[in-house]
Structures are given as C-alpha cells and as structure tokens.
N, C-alpha and C. Protein backbone atom coordinates (compact mmCIF):
# COMPACT_ATOMS: atom_id res chain seq x y z
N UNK A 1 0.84 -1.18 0.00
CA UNK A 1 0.00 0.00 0.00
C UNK A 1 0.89 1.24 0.00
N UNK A 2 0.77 2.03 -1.00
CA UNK A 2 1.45 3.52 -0.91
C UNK A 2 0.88 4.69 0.29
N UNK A 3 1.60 5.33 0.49
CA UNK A 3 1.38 6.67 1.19
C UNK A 3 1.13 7.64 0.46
N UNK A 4 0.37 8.04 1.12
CA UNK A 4 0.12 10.01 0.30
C UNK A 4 1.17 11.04 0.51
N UNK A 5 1.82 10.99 1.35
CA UNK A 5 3.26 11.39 1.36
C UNK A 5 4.13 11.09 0.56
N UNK A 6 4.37 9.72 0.47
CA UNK A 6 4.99 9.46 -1.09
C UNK A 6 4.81 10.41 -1.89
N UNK A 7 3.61 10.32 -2.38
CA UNK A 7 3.07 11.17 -3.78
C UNK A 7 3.63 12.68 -3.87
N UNK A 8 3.00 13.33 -2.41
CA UNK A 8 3.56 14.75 -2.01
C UNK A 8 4.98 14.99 -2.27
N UNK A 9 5.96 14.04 -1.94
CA UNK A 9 6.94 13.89 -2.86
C UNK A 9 7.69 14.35 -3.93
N UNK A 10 6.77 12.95 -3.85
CA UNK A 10 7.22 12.92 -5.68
C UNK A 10 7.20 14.18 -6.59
N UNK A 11 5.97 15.16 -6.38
CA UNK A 11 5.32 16.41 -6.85
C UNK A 11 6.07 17.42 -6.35
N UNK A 12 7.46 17.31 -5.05
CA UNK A 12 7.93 18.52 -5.30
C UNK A 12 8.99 18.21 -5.55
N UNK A 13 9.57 16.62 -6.04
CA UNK A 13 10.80 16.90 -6.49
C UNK A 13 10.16 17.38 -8.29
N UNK A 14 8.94 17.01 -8.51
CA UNK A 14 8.78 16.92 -10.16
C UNK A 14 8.41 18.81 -10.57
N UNK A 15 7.51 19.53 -9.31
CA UNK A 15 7.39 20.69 -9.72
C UNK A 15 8.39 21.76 -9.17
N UNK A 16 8.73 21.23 -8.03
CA UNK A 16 10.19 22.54 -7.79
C UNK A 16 9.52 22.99 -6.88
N UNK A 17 10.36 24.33 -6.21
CA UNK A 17 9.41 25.48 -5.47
C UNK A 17 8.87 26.65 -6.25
N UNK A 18 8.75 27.30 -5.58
CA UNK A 18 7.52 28.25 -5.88
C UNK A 18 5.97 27.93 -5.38
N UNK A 19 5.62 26.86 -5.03
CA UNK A 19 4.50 26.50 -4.48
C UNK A 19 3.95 26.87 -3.29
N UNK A 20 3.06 26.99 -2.47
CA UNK A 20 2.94 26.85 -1.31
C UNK A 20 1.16 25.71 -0.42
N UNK A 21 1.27 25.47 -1.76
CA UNK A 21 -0.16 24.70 -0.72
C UNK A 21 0.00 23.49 -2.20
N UNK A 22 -0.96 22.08 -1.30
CA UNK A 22 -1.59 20.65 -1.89
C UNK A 22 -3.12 21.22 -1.54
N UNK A 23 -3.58 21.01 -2.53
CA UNK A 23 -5.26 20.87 -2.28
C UNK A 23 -5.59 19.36 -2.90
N UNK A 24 -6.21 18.83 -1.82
CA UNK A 24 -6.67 17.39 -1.53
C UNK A 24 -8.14 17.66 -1.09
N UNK A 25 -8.68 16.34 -1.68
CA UNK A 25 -10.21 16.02 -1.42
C UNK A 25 -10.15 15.52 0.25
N UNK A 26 -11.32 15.57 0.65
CA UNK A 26 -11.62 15.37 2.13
C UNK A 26 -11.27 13.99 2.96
N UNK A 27 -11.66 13.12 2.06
CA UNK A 27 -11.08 12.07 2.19
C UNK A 27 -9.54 11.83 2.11
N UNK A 28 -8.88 12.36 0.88
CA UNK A 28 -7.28 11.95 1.52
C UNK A 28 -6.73 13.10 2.54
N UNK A 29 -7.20 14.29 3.01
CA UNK A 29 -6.83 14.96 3.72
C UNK A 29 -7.21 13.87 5.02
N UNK A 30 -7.81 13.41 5.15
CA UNK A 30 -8.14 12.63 6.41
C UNK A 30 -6.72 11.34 6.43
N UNK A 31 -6.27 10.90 5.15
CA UNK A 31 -5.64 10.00 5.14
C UNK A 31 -4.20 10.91 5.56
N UNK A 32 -3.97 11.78 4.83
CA UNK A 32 -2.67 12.30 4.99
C UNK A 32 -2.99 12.83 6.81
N UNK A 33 -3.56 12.88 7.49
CA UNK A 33 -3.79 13.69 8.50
C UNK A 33 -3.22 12.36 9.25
N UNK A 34 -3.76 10.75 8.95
CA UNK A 34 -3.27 9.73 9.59
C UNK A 34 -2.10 9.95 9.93
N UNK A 35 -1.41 9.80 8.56
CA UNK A 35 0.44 9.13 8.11
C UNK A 35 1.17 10.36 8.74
N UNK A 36 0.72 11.64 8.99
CA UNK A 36 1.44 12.76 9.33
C UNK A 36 1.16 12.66 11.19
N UNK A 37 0.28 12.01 11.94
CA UNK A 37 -0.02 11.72 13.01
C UNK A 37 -0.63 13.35 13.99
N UNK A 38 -1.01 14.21 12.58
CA UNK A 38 -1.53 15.66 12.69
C UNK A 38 -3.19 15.63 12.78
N UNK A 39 -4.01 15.71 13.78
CA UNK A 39 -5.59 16.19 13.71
C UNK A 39 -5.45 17.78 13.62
N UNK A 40 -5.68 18.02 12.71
CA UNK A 40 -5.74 19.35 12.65
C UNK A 40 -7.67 19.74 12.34
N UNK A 41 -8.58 20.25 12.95
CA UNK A 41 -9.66 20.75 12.89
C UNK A 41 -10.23 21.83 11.84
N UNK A 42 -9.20 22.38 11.62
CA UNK A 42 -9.73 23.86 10.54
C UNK A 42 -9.23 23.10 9.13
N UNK A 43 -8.78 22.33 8.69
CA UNK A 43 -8.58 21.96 7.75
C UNK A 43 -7.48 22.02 6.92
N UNK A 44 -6.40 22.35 7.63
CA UNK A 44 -5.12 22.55 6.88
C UNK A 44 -4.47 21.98 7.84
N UNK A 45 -3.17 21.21 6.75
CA UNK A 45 -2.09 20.71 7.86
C UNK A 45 -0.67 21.27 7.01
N UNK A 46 0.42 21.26 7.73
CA UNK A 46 1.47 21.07 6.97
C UNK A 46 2.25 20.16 6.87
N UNK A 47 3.37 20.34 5.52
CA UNK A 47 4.25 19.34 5.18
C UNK A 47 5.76 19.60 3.98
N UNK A 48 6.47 19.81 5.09
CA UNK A 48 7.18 20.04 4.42
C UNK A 48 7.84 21.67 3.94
N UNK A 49 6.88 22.43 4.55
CA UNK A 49 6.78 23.97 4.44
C UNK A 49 5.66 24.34 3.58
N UNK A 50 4.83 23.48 3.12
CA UNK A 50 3.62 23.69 2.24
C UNK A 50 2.22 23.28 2.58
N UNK A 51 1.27 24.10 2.88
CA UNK A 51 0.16 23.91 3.69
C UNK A 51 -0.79 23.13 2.30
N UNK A 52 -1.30 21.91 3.67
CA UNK A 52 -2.34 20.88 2.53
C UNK A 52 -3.27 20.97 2.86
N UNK A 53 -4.64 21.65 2.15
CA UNK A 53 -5.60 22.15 2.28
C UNK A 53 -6.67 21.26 1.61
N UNK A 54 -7.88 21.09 2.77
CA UNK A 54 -8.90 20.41 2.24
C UNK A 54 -10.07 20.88 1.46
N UNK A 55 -10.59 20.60 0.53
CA UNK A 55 -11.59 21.36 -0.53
C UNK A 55 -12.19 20.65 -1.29
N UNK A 56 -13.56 20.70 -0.82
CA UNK A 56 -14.66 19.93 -1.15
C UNK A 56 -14.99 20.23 -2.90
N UNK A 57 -14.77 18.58 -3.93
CA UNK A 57 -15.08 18.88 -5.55
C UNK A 57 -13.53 18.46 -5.78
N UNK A 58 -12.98 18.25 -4.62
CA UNK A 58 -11.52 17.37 -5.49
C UNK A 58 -11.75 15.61 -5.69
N UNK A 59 -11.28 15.69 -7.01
CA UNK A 59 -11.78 13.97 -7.17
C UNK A 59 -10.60 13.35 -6.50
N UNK A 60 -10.81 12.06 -5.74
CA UNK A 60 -10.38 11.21 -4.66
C UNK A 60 -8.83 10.94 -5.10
N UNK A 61 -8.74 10.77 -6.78
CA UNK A 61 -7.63 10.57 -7.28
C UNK A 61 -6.52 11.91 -7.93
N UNK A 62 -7.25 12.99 -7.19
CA UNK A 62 -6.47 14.01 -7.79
C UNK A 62 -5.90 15.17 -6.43
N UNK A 63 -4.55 15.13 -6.36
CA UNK A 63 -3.74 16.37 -5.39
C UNK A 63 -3.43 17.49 -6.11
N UNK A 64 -3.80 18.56 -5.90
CA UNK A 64 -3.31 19.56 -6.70
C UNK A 64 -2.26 19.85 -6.34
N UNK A 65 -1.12 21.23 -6.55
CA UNK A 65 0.07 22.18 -6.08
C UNK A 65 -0.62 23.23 -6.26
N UNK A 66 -0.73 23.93 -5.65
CA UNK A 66 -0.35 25.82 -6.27
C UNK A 66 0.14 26.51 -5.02
C-alpha cells in the first residue's frame, strides 16, 4: 500500500518550489492527516513547508500544487 506522502513527494521533487499549498479532497486529507499523526480541525495541515488544504469537488484521485 502507498502513502500520500509518497506522492507529495514525488510532486515537489517533479514541480520545484515556488509553491505553497496541496489541495486534496476530504477524504485523503483525512488520510494524509493519519500518516502525518496531525488532527488538525480547521482543515489545513502542513508538510514540508507547504500547507495541505482540504476542498470539497476534489476527485479522490487528484492532489493539486499551487
């Protein structure tokens, strides 16, 4: 089974910096909230120096950057 961290990864060795936030569907924000051992309530956690923000209309299989 992969991690969602993995992925997070992978996406900043592939996009670089300049970024500052992951927008994730509700569901993997709950997963990444596991593997990071973070309950965060308002809906953002961090990782890495880049805040991962939850936002309802993201499909299950898609993390954004911006």
């Amino acid at each position: 089974m992969f991690k969602l961290t993995d992925i997070l990864d992978k996406m900043l060795i592939e996009f670089g910096d300049g970024y500052t936030e992951f927008i994730v569907s509700p569901d993997n924000y709950d997963k990444l909230s596991n593997e990071l051992f973070d309950e965060c309530p308002i809906g953002e956690l961090s990782y890495k120096g880049l805040t991962i923000v939850k936002m309802d209309g993201i499909e299950e299989n898609k993390i954004h950057i911006r």
